[in-house]
Protein backbone atom coordinates (compact mmCIF):
# COMPACT_ATOMS: atom_id res chain seq x y z
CA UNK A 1 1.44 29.96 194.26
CA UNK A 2 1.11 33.16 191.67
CA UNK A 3 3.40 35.49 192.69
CA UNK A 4 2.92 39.48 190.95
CA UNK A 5 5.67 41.64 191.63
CA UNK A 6 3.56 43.60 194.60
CA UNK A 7 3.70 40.37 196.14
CA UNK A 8 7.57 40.31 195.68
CA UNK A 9 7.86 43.91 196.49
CA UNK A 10 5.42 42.87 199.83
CA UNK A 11 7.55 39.37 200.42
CA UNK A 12 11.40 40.70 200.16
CA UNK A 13 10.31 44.21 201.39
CA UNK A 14 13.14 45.82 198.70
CA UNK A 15 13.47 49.17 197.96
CA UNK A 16 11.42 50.93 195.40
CA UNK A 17 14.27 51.24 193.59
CA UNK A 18 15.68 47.44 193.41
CA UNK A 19 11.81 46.94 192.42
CA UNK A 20 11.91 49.53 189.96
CA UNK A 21 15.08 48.00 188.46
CA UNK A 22 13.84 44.12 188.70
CA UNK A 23 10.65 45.30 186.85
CA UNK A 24 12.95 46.66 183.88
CA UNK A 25 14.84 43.33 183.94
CA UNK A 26 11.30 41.21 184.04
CA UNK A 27 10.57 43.41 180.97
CA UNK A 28 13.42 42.93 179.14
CA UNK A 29 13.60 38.98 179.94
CA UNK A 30 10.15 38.71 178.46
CA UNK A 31 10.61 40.55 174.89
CA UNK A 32 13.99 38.67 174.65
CA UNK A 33 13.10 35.36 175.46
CA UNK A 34 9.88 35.97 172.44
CA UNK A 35 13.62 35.99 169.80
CA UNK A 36 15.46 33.47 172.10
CA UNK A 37 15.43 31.18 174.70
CA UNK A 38 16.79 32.80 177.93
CA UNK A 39 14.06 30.81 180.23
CA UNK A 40 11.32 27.90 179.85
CA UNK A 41 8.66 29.99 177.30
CA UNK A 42 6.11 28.00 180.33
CA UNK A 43 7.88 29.32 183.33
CA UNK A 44 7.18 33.20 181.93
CA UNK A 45 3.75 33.80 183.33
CA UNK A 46 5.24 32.70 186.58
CA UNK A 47 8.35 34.80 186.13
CA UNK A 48 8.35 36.46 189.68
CA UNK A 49 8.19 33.00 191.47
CA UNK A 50 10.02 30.54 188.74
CA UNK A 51 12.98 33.40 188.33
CA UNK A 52 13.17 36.36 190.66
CA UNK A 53 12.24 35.01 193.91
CA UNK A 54 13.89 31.98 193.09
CA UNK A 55 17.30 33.72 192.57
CA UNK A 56 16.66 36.18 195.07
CA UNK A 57 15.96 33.84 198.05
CA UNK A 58 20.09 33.34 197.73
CA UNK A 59 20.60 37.06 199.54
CA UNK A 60 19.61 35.80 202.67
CA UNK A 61 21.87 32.61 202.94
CA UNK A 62 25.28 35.04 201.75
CA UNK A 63 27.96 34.67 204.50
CA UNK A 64 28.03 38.40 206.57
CA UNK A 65 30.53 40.60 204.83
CA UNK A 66 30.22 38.44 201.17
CA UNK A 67 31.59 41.21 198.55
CA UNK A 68 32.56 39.05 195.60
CA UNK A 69 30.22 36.30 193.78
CA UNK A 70 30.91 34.45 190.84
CA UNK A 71 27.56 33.07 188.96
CA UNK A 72 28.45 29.90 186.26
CA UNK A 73 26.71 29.26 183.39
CA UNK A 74 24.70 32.82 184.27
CA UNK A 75 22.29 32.19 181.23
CA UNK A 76 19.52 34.82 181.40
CA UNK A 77 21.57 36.60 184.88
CA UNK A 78 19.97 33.85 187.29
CA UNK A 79 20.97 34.23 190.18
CA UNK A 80 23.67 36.08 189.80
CA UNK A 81 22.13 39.06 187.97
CA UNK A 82 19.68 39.50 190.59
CA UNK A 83 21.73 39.12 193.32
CA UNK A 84 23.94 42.58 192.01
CA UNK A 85 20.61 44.35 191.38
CA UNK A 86 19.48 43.36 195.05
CA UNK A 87 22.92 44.38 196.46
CA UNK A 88 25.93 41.81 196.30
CA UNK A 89 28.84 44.19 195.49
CA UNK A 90 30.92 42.50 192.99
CA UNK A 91 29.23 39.70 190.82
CA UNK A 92 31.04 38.06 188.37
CA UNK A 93 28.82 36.72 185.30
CA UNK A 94 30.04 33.36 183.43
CA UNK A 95 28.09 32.86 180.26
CA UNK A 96 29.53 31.31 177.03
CA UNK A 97 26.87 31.68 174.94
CA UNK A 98 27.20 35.04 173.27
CA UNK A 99 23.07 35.71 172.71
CA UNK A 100 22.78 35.26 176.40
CA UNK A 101 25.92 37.35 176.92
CA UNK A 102 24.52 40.00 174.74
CA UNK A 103 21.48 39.46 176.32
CA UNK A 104 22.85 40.35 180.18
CA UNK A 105 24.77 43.36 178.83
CA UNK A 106 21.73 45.17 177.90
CA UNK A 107 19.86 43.75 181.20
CA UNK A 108 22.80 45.39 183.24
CA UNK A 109 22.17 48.53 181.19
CA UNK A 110 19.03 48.85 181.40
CA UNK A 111 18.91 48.13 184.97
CA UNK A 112 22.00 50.26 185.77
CA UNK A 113 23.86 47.53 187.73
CA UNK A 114 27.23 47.11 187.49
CA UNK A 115 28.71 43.78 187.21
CA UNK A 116 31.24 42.15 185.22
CA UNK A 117 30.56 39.93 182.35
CA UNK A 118 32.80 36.99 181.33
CA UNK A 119 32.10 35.87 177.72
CA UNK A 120 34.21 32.64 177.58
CA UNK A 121 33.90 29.06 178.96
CA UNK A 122 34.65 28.70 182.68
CA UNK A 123 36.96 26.64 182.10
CA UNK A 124 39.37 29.35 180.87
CA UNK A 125 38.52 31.87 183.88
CA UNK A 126 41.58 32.94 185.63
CA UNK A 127 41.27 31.00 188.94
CA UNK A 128 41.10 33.03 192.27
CA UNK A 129 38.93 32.17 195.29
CA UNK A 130 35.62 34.12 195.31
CA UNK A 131 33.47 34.40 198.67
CA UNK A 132 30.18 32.57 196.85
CA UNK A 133 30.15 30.50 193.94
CA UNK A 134 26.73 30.18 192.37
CA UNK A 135 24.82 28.29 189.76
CA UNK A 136 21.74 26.99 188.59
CA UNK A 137 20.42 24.45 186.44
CA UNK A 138 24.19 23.99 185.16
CA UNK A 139 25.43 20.28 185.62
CA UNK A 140 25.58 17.39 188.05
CA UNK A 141 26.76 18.36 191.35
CA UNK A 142 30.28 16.25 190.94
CA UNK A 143 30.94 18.07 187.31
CA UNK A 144 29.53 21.80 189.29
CA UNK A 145 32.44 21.14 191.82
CA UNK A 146 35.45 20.42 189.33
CA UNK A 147 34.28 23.70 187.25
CA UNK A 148 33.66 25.66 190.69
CA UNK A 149 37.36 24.25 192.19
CA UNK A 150 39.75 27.05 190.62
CA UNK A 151 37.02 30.08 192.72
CA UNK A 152 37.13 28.34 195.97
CA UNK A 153 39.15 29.19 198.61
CA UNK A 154 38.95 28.10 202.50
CA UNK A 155 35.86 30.39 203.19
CA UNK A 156 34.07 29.79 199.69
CA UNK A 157 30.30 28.89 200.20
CA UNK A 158 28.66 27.53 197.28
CA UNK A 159 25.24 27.96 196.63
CA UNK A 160 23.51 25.50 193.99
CA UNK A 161 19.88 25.17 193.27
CA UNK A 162 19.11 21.49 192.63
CA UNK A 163 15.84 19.91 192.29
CA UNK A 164 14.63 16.14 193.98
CA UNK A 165 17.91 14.57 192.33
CA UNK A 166 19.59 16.65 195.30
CA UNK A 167 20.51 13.99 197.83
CA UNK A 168 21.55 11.44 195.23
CA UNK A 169 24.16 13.93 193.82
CA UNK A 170 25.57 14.38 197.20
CA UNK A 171 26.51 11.15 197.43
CA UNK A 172 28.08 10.67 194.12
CA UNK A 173 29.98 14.05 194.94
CA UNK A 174 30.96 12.65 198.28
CA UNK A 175 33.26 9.68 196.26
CA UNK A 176 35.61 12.76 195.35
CA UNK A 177 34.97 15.43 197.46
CA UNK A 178 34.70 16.71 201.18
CA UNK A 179 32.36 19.31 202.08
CA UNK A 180 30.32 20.57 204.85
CA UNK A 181 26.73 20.45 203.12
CA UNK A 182 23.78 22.17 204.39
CA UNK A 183 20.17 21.57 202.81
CA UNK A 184 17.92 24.32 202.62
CA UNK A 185 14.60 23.99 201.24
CA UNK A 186 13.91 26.43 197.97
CA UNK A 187 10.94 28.97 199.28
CA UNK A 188 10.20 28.86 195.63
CA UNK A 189 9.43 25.05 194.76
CA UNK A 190 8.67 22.19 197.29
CA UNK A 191 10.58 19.50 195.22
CA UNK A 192 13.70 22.20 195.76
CA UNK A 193 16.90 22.31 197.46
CA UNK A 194 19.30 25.06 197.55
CA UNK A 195 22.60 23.04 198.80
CA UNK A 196 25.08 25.06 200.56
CA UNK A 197 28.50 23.49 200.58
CA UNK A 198 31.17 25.18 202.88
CA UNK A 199 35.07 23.64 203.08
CA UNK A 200 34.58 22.17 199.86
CA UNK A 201 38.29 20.19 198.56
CA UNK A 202 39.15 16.61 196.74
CA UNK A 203 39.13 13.91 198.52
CA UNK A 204 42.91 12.69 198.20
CA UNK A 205 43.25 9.36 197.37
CA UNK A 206 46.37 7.19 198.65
């Protein structure tokens, strides 16, 4: 499916100004990624399906009342990014990589959006429970959990894109951890699976 960014602004039905602000990011991410590599140089004519929609289709699944995200491994701002420029409060950006950080400062200038931008492993984050935990394309789902464990408290959701390898990683995460997981299918990719993982904690062992 090509998707153009009237048939975002017709699917998501955002306001002319969240379009107006997602096509300055689009624009950006596309002069950038010519110098360095934010995104797949193939997935840039599809940018509006591959990127936006697929970070945007997140909004919908956010508990009621979700104020404070934290995005891992934000890369290029996706999700997270466009989750703050679509309306999530307080977004947290992760990104190590100090191209990609430098990157996502001038993509939340440009779009005016504030958010706040970690440039350091998230390893060394200050651990505190955040209401959603994102990432995408980042690591296994066992390794996502262990760096997601010092933002999740007892009403954390986590929201991971994960391709066909989905169900497979769910069961090697289930040797160390309990969650509640719920399967939704990405609205973006038919081999796609955004997993959403509530009352996630270690398994103890005896």
């Amino acid at each position: 499916m090509k998707l153009t960014a009237d048939g975002f602004a017709r699917l998501t039905h955002v306001s002319r100004e969240t379009m107006a602000r997602l096509e300055a990011y689009v624009g950006l991410l596309i002069a950038w990624n010519a110098r360095i590599n934010l995104v797949g140089r193939n997935t840039i004519g599809e940018v509006w399906l591959r990127h936006i929609h697929d970070s945007s289709q997140l909004f919908s699944t956010l508990p009621p009342r979700s104020r404070r995200l934290i995005d891992l491994g934000s890369g290029a701002g996706l999700p997270g990014l466009i989750l703050a420029i679509i309306g999530v409060p307080d977004v947290h950006l992760v990104e190590t990589d100090r191209k990609k950080a430098i990157f996502l400062a001038e993509a939340m200038r440009v779009t005016a959006t504030r958010a706040t931008l970690h440039v350091q492993r998230v390893e060394t984050m200050k651990a505190e429970p955040f209401d959603v935990v994102t990432a995408r394309a980042l690591a296994p789902l066992p390794e996502l959990l262990s760096l997601a464990e010092p933002f999740i408290g007892p009403d954390t959701v986590c929201l991971f894109h994960k391709g066909q390898g989905a169900e497979a990683e769910l069961t090697e995460a289930a040797k160390g951890w309990n969650m509640a997981a719920e399967r939704l299918p990405s609205v973006t990719d038919n081999s796609g699976t955004i997993l959403k993982l509530e009352r996630v904690s270690r398994v103890e062992h005896a």
